[in-house]
PDB file of N, CA and C in Angstrom:
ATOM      1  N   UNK A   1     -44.510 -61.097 -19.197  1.00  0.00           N
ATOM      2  CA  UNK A   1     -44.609 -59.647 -19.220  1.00  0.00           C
ATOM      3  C   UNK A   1     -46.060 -59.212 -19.117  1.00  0.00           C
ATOM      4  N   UNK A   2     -46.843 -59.781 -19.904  1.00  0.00           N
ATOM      5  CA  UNK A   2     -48.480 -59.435 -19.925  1.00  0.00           C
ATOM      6  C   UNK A   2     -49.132 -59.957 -19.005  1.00  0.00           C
ATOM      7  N   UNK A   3     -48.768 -60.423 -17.972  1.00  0.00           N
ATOM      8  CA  UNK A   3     -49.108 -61.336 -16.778  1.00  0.00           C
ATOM      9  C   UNK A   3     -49.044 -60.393 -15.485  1.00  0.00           C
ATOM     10  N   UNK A   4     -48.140 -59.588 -15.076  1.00  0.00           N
ATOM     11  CA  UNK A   4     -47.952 -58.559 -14.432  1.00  0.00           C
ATOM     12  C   UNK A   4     -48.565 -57.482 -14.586  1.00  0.00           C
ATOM     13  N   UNK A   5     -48.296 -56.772 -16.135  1.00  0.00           N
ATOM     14  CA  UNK A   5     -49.919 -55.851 -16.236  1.00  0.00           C
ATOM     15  C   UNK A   5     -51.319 -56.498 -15.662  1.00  0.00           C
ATOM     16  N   UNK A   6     -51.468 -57.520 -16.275  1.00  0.00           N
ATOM     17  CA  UNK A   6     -52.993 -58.039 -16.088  1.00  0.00           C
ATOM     18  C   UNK A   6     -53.157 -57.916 -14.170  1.00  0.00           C
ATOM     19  N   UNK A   7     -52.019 -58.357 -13.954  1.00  0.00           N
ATOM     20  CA  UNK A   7     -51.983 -58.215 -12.397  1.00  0.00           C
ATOM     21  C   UNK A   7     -52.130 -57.091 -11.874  1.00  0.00           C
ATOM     22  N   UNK A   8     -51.454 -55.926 -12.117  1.00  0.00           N
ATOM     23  CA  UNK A   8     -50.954 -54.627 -11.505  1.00  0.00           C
ATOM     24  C   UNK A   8     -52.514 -53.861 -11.841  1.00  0.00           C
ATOM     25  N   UNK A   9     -52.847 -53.892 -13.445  1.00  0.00           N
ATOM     26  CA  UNK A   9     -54.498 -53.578 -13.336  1.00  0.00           C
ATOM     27  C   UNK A   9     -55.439 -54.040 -12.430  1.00  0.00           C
ATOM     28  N   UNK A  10     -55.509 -55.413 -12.937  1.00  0.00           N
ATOM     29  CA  UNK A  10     -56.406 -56.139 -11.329  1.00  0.00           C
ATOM     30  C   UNK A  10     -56.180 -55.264 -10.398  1.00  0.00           C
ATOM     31  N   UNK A  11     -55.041 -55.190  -9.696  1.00  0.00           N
ATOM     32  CA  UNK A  11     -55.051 -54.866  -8.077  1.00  0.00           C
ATOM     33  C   UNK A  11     -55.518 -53.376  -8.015  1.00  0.00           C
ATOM     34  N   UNK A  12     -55.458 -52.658  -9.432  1.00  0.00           N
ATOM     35  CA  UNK A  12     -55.329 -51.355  -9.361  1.00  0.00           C
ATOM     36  C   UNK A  12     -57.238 -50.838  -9.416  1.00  0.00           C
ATOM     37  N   UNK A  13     -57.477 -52.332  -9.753  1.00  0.00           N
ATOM     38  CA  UNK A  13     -59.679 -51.924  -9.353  1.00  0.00           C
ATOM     39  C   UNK A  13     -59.852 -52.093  -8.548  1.00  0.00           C
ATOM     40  N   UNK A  14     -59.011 -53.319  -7.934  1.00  0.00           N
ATOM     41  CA  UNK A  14     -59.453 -53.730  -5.972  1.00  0.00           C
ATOM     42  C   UNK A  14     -59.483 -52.619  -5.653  1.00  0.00           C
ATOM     43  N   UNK A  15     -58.074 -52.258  -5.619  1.00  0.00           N
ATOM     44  CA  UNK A  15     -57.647 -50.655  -4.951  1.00  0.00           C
ATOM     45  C   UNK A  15     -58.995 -49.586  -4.857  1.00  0.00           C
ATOM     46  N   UNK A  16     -59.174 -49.508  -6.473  1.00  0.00           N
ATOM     47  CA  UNK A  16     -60.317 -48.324  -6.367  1.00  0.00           C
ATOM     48  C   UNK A  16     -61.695 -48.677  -6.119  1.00  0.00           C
ATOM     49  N   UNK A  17     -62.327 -49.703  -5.704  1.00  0.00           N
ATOM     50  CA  UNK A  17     -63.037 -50.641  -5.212  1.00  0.00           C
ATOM     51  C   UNK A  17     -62.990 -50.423  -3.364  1.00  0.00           C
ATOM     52  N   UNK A  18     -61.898 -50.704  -2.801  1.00  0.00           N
ATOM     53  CA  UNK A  18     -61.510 -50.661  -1.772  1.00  0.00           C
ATOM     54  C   UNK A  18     -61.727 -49.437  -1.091  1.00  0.00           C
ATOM     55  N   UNK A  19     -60.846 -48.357  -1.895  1.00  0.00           N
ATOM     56  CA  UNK A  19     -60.966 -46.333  -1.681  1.00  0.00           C
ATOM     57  C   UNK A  19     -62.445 -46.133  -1.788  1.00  0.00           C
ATOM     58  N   UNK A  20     -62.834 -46.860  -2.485  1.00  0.00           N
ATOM     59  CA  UNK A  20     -64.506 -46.599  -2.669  1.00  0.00           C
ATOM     60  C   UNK A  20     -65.316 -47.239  -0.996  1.00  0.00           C
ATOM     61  N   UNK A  21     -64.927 -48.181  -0.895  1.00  0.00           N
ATOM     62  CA  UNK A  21     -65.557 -48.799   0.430  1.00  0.00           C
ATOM     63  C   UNK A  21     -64.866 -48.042   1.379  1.00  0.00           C
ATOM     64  N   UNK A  22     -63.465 -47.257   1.664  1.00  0.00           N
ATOM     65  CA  UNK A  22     -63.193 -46.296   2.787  1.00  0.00           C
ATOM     66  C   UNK A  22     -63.781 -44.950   2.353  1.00  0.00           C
ATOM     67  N   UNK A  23     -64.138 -44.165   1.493  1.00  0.00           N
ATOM     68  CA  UNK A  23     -64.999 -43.147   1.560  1.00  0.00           C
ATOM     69  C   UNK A  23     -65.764 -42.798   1.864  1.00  0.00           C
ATOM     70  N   UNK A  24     -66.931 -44.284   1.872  1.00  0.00           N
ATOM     71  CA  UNK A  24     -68.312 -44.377   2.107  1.00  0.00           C
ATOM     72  C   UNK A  24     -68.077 -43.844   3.994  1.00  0.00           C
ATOM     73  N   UNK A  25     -67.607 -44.847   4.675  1.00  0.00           N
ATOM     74  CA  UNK A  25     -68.263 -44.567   5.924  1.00  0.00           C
ATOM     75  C   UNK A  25     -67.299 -43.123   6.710  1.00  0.00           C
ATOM     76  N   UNK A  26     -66.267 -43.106   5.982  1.00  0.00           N
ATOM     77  CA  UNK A  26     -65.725 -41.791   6.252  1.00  0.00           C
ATOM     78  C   UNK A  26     -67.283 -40.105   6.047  1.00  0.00           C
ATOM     79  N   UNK A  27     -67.797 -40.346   4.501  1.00  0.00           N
ATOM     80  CA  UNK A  27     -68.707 -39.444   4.390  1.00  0.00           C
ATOM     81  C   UNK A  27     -69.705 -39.695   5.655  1.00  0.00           C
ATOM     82  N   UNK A  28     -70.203 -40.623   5.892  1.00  0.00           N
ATOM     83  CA  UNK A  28     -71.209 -41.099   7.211  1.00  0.00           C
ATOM     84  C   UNK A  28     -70.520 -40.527   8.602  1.00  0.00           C
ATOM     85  N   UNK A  29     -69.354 -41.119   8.501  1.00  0.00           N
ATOM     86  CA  UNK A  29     -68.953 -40.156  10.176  1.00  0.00           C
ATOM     87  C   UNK A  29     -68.803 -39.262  10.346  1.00  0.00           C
ATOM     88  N   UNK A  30     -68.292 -38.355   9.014  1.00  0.00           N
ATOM     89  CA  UNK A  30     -68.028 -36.484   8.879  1.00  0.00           C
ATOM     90  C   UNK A  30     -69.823 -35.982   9.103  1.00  0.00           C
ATOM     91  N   UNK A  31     -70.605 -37.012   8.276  1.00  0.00           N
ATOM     92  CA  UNK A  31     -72.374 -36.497   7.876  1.00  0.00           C
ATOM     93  C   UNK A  31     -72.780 -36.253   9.724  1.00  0.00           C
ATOM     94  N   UNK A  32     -72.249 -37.748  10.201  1.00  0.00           N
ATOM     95  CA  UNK A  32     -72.947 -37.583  11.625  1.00  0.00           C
ATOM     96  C   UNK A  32     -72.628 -36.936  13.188  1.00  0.00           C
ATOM     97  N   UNK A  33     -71.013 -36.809  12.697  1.00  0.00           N
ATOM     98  CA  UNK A  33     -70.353 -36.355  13.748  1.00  0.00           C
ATOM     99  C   UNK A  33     -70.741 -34.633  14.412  1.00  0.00           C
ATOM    100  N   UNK A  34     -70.620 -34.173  15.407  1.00  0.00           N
ATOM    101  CA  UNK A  34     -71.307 -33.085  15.911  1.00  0.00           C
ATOM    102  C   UNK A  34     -70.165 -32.341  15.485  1.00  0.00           C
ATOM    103  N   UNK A  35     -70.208 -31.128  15.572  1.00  0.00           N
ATOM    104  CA  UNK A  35     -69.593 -29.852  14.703  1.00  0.00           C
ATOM    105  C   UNK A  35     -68.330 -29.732  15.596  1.00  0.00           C
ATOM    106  N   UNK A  36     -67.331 -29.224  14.864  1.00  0.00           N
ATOM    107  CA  UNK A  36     -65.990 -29.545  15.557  1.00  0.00           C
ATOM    108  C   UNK A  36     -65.981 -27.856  16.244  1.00  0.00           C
ATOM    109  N   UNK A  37     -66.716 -27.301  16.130  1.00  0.00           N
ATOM    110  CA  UNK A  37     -66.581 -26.373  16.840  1.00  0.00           C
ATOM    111  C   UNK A  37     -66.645 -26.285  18.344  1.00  0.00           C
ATOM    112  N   UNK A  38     -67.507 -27.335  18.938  1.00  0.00           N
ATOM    113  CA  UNK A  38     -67.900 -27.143  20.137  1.00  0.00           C
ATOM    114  C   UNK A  38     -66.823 -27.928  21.119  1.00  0.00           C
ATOM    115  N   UNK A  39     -65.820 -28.458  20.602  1.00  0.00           N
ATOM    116  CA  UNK A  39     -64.323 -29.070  21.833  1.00  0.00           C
ATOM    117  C   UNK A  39     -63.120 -28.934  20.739  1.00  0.00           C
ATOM    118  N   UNK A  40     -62.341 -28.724  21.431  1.00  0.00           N
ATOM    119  CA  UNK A  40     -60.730 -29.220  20.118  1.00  0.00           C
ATOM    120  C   UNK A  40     -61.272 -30.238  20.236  1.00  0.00           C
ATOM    121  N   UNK A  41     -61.554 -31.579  21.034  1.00  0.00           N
ATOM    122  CA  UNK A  41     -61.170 -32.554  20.548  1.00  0.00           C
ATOM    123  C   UNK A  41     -61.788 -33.217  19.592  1.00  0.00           C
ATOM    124  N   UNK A  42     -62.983 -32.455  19.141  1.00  0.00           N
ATOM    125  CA  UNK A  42     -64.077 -32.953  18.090  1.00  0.00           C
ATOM    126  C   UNK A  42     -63.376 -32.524  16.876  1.00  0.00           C
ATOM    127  N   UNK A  43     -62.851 -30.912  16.912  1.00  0.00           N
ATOM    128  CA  UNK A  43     -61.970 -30.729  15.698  1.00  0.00           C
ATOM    129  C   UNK A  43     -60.502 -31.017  15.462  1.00  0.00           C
ATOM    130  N   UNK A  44     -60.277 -31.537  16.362  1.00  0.00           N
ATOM    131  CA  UNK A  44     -58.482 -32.607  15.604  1.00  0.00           C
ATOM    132  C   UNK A  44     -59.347 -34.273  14.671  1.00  0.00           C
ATOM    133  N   UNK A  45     -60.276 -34.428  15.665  1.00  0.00           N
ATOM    134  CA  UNK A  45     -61.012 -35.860  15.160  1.00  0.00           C
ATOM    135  C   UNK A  45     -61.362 -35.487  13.484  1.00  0.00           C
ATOM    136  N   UNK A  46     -62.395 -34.654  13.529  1.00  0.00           N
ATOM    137  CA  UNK A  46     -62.717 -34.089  12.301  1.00  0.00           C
ATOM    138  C   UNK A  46     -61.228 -33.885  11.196  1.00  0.00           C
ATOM    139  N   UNK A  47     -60.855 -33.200  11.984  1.00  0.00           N
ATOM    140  CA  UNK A  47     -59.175 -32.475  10.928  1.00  0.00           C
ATOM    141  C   UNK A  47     -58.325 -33.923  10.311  1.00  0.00           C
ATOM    142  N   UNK A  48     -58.383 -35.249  10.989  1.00  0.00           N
ATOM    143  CA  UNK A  48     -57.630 -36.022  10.546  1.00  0.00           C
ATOM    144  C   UNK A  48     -58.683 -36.771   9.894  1.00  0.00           C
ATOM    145  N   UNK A  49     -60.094 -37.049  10.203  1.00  0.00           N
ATOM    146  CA  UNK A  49     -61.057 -37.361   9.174  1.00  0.00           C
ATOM    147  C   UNK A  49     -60.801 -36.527   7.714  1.00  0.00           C
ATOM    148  N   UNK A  50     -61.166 -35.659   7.812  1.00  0.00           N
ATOM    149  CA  UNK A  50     -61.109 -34.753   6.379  1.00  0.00           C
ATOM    150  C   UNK A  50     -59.484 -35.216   5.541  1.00  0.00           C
ATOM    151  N   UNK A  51     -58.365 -35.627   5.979  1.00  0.00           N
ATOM    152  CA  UNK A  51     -57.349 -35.335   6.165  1.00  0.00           C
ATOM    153  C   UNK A  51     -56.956 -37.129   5.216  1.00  0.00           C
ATOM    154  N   UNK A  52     -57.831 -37.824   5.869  1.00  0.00           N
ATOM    155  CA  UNK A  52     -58.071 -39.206   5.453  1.00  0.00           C
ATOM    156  C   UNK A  52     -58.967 -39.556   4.096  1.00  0.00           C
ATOM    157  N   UNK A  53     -60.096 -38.511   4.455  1.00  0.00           N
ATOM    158  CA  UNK A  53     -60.747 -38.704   3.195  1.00  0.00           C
ATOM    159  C   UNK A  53     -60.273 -37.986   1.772  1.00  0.00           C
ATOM    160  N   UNK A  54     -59.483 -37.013   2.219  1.00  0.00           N
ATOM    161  CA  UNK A  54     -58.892 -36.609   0.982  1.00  0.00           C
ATOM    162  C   UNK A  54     -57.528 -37.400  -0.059  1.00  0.00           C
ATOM    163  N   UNK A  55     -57.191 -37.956   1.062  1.00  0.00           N
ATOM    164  CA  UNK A  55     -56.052 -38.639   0.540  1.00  0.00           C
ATOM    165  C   UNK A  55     -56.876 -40.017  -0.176  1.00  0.00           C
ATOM    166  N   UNK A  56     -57.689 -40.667   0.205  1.00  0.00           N
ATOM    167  CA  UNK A  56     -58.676 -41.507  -0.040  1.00  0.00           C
ATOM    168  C   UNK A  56     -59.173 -41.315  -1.513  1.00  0.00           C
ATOM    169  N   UNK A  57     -59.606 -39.957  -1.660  1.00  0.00           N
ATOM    170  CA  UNK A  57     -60.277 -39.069  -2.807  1.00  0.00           C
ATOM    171  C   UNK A  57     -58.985 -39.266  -3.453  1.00  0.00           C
ATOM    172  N   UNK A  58     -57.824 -38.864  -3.654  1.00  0.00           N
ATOM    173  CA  UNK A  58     -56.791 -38.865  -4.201  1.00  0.00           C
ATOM    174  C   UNK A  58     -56.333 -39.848  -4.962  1.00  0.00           C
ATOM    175  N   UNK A  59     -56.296 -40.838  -3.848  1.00  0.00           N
ATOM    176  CA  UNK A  59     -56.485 -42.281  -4.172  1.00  0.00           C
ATOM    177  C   UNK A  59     -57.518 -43.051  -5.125  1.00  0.00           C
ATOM    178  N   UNK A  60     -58.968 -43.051  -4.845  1.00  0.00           N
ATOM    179  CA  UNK A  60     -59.759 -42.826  -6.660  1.00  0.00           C
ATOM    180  C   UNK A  60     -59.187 -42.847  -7.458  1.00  0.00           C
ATOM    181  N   UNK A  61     -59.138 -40.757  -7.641  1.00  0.00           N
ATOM    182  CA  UNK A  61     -58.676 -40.476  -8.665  1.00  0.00           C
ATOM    183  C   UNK A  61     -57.226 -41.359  -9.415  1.00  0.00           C
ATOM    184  N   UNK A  62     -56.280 -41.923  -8.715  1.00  0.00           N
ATOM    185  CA  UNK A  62     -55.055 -42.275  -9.536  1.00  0.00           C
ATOM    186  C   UNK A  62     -55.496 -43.433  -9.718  1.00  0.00           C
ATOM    187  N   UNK A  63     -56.100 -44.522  -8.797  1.00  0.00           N
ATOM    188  CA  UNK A  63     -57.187 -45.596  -9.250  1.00  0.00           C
ATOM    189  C   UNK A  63     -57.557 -45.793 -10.497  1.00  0.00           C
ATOM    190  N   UNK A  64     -58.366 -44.564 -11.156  1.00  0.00           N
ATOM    191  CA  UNK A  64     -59.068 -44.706 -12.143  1.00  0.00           C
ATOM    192  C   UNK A  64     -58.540 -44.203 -13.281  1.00  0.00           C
ATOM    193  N   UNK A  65     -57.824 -43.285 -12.757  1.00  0.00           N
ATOM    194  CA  UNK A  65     -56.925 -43.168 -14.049  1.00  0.00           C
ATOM    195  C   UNK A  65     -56.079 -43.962 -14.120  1.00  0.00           C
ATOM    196  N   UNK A  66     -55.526 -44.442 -13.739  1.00  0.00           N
ATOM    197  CA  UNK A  66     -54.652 -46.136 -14.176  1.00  0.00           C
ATOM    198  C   UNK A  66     -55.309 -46.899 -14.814  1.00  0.00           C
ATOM    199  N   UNK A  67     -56.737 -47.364 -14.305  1.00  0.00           N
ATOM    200  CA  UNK A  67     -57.808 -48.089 -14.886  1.00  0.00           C
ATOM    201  C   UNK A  67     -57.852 -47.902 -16.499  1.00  0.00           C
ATOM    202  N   UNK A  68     -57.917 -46.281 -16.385  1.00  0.00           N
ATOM    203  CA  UNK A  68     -58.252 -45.730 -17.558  1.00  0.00           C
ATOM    204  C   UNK A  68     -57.031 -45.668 -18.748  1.00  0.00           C
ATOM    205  N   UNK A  69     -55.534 -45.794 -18.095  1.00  0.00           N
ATOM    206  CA  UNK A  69     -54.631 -45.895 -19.005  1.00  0.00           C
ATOM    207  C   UNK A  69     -54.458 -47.412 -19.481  1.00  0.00           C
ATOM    208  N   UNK A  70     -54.525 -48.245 -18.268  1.00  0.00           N
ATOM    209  CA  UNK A  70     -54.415 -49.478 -18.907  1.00  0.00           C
ATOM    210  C   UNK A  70     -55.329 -49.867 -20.294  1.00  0.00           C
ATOM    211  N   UNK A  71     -56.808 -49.773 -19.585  1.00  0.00           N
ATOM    212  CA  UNK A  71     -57.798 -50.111 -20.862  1.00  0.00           C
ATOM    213  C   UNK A  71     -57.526 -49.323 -22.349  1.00  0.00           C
ATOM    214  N   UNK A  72     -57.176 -48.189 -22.185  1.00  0.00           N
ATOM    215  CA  UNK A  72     -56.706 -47.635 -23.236  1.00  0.00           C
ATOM    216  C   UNK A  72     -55.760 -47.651 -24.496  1.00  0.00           C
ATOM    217  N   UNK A  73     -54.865 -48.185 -23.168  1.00  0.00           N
ATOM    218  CA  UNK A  73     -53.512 -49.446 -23.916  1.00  0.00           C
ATOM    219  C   UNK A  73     -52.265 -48.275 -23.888  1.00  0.00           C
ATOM    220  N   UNK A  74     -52.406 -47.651 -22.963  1.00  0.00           N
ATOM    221  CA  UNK A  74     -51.211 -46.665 -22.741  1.00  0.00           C
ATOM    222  C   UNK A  74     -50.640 -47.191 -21.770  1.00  0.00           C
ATOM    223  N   UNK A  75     -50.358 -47.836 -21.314  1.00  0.00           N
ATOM    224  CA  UNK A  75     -49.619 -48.878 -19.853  1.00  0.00           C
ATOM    225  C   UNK A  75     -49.091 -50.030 -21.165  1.00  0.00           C
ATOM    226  N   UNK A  76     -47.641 -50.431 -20.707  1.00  0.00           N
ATOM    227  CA  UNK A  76     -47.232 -51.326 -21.458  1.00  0.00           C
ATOM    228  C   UNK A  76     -46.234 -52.273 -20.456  1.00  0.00           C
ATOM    229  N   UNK A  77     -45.646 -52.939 -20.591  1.00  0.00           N
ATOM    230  CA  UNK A  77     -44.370 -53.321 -19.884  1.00  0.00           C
ATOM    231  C   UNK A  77     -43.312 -52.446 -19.720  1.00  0.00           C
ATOM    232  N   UNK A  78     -43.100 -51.425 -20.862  1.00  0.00           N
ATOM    233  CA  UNK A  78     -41.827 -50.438 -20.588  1.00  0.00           C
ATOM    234  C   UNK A  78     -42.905 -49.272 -20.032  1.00  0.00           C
ATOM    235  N   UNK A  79     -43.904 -48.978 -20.472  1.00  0.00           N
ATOM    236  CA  UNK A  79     -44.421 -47.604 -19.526  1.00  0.00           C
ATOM    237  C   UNK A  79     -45.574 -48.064 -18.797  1.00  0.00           C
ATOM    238  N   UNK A  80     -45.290 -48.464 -17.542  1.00  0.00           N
ATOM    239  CA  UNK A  80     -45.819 -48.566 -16.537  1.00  0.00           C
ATOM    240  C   UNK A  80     -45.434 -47.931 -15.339  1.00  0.00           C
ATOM    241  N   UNK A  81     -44.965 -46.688 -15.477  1.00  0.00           N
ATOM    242  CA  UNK A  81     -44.909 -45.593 -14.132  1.00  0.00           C
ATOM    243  C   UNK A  81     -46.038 -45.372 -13.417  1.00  0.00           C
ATOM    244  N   UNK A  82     -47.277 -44.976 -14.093  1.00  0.00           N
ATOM    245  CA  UNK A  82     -48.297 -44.316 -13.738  1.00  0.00           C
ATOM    246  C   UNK A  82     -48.784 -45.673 -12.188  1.00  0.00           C
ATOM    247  N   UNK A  83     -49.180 -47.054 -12.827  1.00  0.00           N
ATOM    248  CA  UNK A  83     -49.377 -47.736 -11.968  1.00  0.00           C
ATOM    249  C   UNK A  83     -48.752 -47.763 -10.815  1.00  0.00           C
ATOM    250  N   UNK A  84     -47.183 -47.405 -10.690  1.00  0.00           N
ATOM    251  CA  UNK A  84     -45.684 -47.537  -9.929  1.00  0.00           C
ATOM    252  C   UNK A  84     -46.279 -46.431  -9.032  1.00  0.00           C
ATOM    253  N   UNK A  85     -46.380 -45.388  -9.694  1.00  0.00           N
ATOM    254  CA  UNK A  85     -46.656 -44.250  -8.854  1.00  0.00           C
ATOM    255  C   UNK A  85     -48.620 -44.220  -8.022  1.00  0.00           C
ATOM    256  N   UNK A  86     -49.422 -44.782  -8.404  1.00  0.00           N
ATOM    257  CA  UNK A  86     -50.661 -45.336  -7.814  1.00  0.00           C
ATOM    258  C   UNK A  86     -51.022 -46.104  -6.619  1.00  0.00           C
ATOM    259  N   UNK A  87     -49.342 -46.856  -7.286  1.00  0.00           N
ATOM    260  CA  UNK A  87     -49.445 -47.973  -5.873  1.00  0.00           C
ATOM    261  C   UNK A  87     -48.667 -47.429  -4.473  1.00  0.00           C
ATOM    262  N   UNK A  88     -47.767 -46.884  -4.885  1.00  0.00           N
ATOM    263  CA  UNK A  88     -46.907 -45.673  -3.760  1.00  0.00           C
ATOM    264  C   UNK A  88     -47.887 -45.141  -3.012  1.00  0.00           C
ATOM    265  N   UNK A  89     -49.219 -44.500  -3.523  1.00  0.00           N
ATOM    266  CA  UNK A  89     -50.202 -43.529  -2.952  1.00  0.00           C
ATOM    267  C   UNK A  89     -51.447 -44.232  -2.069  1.00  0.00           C
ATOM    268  N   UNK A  90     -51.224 -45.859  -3.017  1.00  0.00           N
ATOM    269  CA  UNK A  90     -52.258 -46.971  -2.224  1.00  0.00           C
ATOM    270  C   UNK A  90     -51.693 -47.100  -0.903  1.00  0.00           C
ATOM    271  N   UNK A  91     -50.351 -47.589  -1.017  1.00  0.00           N
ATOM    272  CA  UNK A  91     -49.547 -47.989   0.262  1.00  0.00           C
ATOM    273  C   UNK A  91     -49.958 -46.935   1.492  1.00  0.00           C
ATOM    274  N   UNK A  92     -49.562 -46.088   0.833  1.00  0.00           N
ATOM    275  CA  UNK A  92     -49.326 -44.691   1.940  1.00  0.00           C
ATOM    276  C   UNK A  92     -51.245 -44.281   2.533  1.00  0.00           C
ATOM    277  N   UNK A  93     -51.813 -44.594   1.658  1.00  0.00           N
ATOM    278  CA  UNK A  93     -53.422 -44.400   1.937  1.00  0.00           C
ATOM    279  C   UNK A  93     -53.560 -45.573   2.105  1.00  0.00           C
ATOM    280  N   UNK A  94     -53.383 -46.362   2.659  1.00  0.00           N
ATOM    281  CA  UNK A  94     -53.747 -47.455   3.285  1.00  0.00           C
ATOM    282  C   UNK A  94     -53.341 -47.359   4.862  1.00  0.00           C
ATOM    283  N   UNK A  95     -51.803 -46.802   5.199  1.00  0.00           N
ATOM    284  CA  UNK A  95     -51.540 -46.636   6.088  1.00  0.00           C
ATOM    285  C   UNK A  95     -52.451 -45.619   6.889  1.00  0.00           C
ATOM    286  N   UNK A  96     -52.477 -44.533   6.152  1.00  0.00           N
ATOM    287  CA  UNK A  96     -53.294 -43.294   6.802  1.00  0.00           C
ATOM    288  C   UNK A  96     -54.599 -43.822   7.215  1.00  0.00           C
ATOM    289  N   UNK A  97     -55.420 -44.309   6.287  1.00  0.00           N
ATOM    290  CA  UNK A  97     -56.606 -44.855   6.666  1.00  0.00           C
ATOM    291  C   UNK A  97     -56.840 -45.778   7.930  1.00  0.00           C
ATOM    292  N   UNK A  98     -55.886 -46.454   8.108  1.00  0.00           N
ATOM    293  CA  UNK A  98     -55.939 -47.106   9.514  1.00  0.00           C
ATOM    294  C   UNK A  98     -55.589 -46.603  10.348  1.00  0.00           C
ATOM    295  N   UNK A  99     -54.123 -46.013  10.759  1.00  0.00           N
ATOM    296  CA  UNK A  99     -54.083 -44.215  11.835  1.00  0.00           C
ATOM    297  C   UNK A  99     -55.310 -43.618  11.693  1.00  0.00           C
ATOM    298  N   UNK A 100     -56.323 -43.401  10.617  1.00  0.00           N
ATOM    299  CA  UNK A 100     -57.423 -42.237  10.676  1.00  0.00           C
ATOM    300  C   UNK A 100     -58.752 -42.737  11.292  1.00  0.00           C
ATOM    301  N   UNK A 101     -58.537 -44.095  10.910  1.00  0.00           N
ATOM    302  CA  UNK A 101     -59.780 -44.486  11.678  1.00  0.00           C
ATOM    303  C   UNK A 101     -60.076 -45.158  12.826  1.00  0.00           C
ATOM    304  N   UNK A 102     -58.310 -45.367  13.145  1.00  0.00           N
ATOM    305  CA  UNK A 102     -58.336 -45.272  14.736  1.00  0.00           C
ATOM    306  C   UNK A 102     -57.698 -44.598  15.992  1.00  0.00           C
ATOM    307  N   UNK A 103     -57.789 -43.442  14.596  1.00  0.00           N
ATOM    308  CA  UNK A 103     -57.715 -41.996  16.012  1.00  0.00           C
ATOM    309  C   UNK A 103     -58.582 -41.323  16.591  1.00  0.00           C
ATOM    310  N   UNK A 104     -59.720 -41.740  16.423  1.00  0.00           N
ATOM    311  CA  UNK A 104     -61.165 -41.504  17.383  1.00  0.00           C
ATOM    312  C   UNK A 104     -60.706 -42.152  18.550  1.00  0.00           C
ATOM    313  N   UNK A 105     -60.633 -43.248  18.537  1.00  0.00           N
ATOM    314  CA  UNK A 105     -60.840 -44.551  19.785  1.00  0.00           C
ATOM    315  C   UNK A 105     -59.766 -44.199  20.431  1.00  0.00           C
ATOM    316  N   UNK A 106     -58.452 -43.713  19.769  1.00  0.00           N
ATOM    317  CA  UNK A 106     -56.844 -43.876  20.602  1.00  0.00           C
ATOM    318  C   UNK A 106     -57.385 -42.548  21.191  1.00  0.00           C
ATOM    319  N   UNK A 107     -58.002 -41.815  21.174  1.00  0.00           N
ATOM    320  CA  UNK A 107     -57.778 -40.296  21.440  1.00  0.00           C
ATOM    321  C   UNK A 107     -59.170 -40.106  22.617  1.00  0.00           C
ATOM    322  N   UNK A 108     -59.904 -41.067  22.390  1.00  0.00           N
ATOM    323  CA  UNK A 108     -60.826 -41.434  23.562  1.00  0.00           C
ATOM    324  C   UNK A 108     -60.347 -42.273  24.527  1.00  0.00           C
ATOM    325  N   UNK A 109     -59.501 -42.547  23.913  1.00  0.00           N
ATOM    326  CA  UNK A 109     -58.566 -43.488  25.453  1.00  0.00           C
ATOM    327  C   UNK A 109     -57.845 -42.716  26.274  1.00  0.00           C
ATOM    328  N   UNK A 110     -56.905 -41.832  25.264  1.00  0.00           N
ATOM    329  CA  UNK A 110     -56.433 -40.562  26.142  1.00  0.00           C
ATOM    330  C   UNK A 110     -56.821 -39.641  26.937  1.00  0.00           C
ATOM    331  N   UNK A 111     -57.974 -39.317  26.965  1.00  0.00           N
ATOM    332  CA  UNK A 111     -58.686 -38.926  27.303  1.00  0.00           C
ATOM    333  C   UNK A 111     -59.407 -39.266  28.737  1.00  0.00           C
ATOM    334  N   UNK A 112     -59.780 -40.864  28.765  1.00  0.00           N
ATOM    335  CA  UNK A 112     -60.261 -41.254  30.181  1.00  0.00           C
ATOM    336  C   UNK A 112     -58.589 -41.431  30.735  1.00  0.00           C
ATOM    337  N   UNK A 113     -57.887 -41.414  30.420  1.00  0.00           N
ATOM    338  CA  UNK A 113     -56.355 -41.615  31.391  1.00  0.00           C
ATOM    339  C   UNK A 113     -56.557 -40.515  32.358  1.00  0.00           C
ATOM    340  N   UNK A 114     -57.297 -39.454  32.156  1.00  0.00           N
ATOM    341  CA  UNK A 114     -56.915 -38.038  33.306  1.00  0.00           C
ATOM    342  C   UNK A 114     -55.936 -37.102  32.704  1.00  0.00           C
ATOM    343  N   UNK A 115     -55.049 -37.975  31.264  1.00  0.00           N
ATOM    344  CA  UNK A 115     -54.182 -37.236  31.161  1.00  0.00           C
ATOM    345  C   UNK A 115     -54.359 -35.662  30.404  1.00  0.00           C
TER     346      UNK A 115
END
């Protein structure tokens, strides 16, 4: 039973460890990217950036508050939702994050097609 917490915590710092390493270069490409005003196609790029990093941000936050319930000793074997529900949001921000950061490139491909 205490083997699975110890686990589900672990994965739950990678996690916010991880959200921490996709934020970083997300802030760098929003910092450097030219203003989405001047093409749609700079502001759909931008719109699913922002769109990524928030869910990312989101992601942290339930990160660390898991962090913060476990160490606390409010996570047990019978109440362990909070983690249940953390990892749902990892999954799903994990997915997004890879759609988000390669919808620059897919959308520059579309682009030289003519289409």
């Amino acid at each position: 039973m205490r083997g699975s917490l110890v686990s589900s915590a672990a994965t739950t710092s990678n996690l916010l460890v991880g959200l921490l390493f996709t934020l970083a270069p997300l802030v760098f490409i929003l910092s450097e990217s030219p203003l989405p005003e001047s093409q749609a196609a700079l502001a759909s790029v931008f719109a699913v950036h922002v769109y990524v990093m928030l869910h990312a941000a989101i992601g942290v936050v339930l990160a660390g508050y898991g962090l913060w319930r476990w160490r606390t000793g409010f996570i047990s074997f019978h109440s362990s939702l909070d983690l249940a529900i953390g990892r749902l949001w990892q999954d799903y921000t994990a997915i997004i994050d890879l759609v988000g950061l390669a919808f620059p490139f897919a959308f520059e491909r579309l682009g030289q097609t003519g289409g």
